[in-house]
Protein backbone atom coordinates (compact mmCIF):
# COMPACT_ATOMS: atom_id res chain seq x y z
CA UNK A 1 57.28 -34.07 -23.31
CA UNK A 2 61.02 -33.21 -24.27
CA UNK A 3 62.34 -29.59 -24.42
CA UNK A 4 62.76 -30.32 -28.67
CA UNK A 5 58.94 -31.97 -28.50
CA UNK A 6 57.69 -28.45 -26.96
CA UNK A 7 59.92 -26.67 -29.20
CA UNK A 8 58.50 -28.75 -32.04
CA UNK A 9 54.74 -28.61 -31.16
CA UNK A 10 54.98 -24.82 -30.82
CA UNK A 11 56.96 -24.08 -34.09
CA UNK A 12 53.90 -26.47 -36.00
CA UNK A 13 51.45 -24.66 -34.31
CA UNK A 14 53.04 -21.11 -35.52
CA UNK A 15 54.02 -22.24 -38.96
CA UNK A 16 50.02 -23.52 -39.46
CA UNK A 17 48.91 -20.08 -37.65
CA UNK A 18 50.93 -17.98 -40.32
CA UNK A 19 49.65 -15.72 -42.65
CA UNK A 20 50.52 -17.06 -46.48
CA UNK A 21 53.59 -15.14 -47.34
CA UNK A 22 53.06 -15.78 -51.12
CA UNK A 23 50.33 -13.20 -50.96
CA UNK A 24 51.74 -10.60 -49.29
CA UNK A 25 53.39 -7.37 -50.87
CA UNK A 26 54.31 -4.16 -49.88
CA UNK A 27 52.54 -2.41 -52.93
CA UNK A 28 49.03 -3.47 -52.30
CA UNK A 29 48.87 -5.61 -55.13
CA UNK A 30 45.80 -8.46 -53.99
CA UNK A 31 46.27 -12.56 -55.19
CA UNK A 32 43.78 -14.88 -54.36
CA UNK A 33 43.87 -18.20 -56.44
CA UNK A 34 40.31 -18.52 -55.38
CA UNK A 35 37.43 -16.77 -57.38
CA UNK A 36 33.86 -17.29 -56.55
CA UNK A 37 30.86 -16.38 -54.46
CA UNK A 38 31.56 -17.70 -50.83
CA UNK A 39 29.20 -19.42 -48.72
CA UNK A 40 29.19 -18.20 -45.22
CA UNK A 41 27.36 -21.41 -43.59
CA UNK A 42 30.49 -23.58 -45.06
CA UNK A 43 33.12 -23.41 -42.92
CA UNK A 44 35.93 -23.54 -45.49
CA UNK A 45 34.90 -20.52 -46.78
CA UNK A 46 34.49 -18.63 -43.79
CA UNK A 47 38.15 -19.59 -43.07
CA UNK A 48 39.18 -18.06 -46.89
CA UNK A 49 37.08 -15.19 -45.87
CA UNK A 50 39.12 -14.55 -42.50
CA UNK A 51 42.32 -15.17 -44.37
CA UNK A 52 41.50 -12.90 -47.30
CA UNK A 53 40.82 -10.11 -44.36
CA UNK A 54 43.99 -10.69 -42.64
CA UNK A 55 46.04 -9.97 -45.47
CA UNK A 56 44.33 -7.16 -46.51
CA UNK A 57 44.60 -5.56 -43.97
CA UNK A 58 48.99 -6.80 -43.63
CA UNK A 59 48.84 -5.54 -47.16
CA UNK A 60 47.19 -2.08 -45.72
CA UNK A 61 49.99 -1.75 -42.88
CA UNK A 62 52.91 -2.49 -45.41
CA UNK A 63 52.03 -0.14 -47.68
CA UNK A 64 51.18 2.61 -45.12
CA UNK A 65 54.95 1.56 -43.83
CA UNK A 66 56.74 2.15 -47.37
CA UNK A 67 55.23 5.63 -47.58
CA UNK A 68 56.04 6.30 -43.49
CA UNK A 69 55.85 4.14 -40.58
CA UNK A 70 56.38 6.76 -37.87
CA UNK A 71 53.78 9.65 -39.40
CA UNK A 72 50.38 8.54 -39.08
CA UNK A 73 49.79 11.58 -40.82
CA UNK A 74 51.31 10.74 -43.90
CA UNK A 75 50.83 7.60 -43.98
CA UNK A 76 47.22 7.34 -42.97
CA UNK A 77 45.57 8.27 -46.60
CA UNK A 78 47.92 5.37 -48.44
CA UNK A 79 46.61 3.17 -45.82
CA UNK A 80 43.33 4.43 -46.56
CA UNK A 81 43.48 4.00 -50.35
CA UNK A 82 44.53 0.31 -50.13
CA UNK A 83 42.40 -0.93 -47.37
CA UNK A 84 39.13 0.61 -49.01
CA UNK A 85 40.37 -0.98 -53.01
CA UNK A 86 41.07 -4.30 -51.28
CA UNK A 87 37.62 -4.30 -50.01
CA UNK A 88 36.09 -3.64 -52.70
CA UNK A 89 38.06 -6.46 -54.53
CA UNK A 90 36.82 -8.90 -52.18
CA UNK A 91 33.26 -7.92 -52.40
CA UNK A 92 33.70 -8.05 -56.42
CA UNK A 93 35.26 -11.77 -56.29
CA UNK A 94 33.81 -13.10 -53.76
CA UNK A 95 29.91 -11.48 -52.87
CA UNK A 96 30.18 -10.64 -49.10
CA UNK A 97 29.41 -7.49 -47.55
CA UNK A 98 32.02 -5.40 -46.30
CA UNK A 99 30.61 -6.12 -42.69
CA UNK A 100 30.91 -9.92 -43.28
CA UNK A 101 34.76 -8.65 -44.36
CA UNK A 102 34.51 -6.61 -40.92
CA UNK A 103 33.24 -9.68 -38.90
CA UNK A 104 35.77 -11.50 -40.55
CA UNK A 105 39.01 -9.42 -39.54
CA UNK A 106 38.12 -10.64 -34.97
CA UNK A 107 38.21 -14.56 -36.21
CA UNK A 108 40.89 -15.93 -34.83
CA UNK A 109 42.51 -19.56 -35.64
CA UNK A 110 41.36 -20.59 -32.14
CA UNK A 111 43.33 -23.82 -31.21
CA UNK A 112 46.80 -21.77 -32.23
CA UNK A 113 45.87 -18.88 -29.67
CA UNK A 114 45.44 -21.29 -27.25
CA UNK A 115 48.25 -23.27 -28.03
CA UNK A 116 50.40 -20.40 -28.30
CA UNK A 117 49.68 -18.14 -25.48
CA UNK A 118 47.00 -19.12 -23.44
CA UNK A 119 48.05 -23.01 -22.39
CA UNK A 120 51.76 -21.53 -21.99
CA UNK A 121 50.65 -18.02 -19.74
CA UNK A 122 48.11 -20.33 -18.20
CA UNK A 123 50.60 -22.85 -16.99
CA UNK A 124 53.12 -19.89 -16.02
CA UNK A 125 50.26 -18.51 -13.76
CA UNK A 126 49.48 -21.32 -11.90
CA UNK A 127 53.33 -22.29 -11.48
CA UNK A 128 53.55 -18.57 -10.02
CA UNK A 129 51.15 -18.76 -7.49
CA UNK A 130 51.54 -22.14 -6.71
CA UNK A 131 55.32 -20.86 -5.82
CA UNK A 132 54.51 -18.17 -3.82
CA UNK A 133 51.42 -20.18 -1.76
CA UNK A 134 54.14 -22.97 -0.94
CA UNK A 135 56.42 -19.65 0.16
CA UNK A 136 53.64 -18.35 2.38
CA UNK A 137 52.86 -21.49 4.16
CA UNK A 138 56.32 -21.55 5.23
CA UNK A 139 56.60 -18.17 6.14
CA UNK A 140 53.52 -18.77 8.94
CA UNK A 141 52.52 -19.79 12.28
CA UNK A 142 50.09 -22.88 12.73
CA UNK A 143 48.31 -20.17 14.46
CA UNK A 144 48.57 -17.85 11.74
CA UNK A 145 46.33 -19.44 9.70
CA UNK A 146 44.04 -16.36 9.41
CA UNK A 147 46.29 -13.67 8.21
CA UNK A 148 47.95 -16.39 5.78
CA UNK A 149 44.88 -16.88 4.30
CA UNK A 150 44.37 -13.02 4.03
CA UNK A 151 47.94 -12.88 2.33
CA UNK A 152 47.39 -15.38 -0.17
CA UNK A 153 43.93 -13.23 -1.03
CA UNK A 154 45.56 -10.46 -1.50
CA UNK A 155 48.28 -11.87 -3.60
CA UNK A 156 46.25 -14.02 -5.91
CA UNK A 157 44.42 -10.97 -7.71
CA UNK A 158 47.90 -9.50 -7.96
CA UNK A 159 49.38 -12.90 -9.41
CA UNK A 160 46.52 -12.84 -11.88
CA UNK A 161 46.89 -9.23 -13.42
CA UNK A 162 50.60 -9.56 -13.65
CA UNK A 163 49.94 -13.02 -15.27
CA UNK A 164 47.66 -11.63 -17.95
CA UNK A 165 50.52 -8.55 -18.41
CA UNK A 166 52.89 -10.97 -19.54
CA UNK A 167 50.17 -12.82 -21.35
CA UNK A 168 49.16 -9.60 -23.53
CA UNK A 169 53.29 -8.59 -24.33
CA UNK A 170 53.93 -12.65 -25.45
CA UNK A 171 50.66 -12.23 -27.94
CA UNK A 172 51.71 -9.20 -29.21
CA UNK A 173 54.94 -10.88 -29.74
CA UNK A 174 53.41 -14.00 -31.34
CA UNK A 175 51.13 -12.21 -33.46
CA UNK A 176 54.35 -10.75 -34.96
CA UNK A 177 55.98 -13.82 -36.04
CA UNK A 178 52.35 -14.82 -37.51
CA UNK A 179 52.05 -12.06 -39.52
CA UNK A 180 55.75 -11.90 -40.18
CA UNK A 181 55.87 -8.79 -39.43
CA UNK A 182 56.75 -6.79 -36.24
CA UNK A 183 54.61 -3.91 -36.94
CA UNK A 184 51.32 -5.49 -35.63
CA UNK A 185 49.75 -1.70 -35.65
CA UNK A 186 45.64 -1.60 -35.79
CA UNK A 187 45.60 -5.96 -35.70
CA UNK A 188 46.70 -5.07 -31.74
CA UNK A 189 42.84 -4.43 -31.46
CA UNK A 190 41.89 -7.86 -32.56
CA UNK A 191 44.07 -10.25 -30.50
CA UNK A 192 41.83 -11.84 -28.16
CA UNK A 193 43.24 -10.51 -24.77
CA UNK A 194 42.51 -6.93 -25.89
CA UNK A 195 38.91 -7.93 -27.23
CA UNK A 196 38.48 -9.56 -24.28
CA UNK A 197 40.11 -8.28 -21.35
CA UNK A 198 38.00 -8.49 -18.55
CA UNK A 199 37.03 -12.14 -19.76
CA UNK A 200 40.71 -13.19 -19.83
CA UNK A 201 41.19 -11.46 -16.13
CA UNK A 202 38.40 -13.58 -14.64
CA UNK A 203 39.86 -16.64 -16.16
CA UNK A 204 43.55 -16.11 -15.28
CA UNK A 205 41.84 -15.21 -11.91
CA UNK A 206 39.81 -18.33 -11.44
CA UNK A 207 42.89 -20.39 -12.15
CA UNK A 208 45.06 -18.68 -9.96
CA UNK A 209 42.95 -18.93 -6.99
CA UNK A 210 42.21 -22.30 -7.86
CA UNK A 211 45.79 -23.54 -7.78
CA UNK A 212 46.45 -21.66 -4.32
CA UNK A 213 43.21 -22.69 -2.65
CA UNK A 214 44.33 -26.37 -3.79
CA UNK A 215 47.99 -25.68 -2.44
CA UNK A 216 46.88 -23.84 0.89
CA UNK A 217 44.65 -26.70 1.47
CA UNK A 218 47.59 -29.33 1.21
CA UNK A 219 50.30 -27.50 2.63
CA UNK A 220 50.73 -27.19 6.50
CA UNK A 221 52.28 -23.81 7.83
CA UNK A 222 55.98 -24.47 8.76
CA UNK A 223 57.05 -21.11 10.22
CA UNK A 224 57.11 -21.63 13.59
CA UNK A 225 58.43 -25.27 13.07
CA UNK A 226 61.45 -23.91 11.26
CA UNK A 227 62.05 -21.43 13.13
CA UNK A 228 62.67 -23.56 16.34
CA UNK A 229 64.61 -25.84 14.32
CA UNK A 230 67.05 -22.40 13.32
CA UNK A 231 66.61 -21.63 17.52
CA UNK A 232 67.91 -25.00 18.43
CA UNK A 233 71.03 -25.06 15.82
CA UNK A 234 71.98 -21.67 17.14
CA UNK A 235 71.91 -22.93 20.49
């Protein structure tokens, strides 16, 4: 795949993860073209359902913004006000509960988080520690095999946390674009690495120590070969 492929697959899979931008105001004012009773077992309406909670609560943050963005304290009741009249609208038009709208606010468009973040952070992680196995292996002995192995179990863990670190700052980043809008604010709680920490740390551990037990295994430890090579130049 070329660089402008990538580039291609990723803007698609941004632009089709967006929020719709025709329905969102910074005066709380709700559209929805659709007006019926949903049904919760189809899954086209569960999908209007999880839109219709995303941009109420987009529509909650803006208008919280135009009163103050930097004093909760202010802005908190406006927030308050339109979150809890948006609510209500959607129960009115469309018969859920308000903790169907709840449930509704963690669904995710699954296949663009992974496309996004998770393939991408997942393929940086496993480049990373494949680097750094290959740079260990060289660094040791044959008969160092023992406290390479102990340095490459002590780094993977490391790899893995500083993996999912980046992983967490490039979601919050691409959950900003989504949304169009910077200000991400309470929707930080709902992006999947934050729901889901722990889960996400076992898996960016279990590839990580995959890809170095695989290199480890494959690589022969050059240091002392290398070494005599440098001694025999110098001489």
């Amino acid at each position: 795949m070329t660089g402008r492929t990538a580039f291609a697959v990723a803007l698609s899979v941004l632009v089709c993860g967006c929020i719709d931008s025709s329905r969102v105001n910074s005066t709380c004012t709700w559209s929805d073209s659709l007006h019926r009773r949903l049904d919760l077992t189809q899954r086209a309406d569960r999908e209007h359902l999880r839109q219709d909670a995303e941009v109420a609560n987009e529509l909650m943050v803006r208008a919280g913004d135009v009163h103050s963005r930097h004093r909760p304290d202010i802005e908190r009741p406006y927030r308050d006000a339109c979150i809890t009249a948006l609510v209500d609208t959607i129960i009115a038009r469309h018969g859920v509960t308000r903790a169907q709208i709840h449930a509704a606010e963690r669904d995710r468009v699954w296949w663009a988080d992974f496309l996004a973040v998770f393939l991408p952070l997942g393929l940086l992680g496993a480049f990373a520690v494949d680097y750094i196995t290959r740079r260990v292996c060289r660094s040791f002995e044959p008969d160092d095999r023992v406290i390479a192995t102990v340095s490459i179990v002590l780094l993977v863990p490391v790899i893995a946390l500083l993996t999912l670190g980046v992983a967490n700052f490039w979601e919050f980043a691409v959950e900003g674009w989504r949304l169009r809008n910077e200000h991400v604010s309470n929707r930080a709680f709902f992006i999947p690495i934050v729901v889901h920490g722990w889960i996400a740390y076992f898996v960016s551990l279990s590839i990580c120590a995959s890809v170095a037990a695989a290199r480890f295994t494959r690589t022969p430890l050059t240091g002392n070969s290398r070494r005599s090579f440098a001694a025999r130049r110098v001489a």
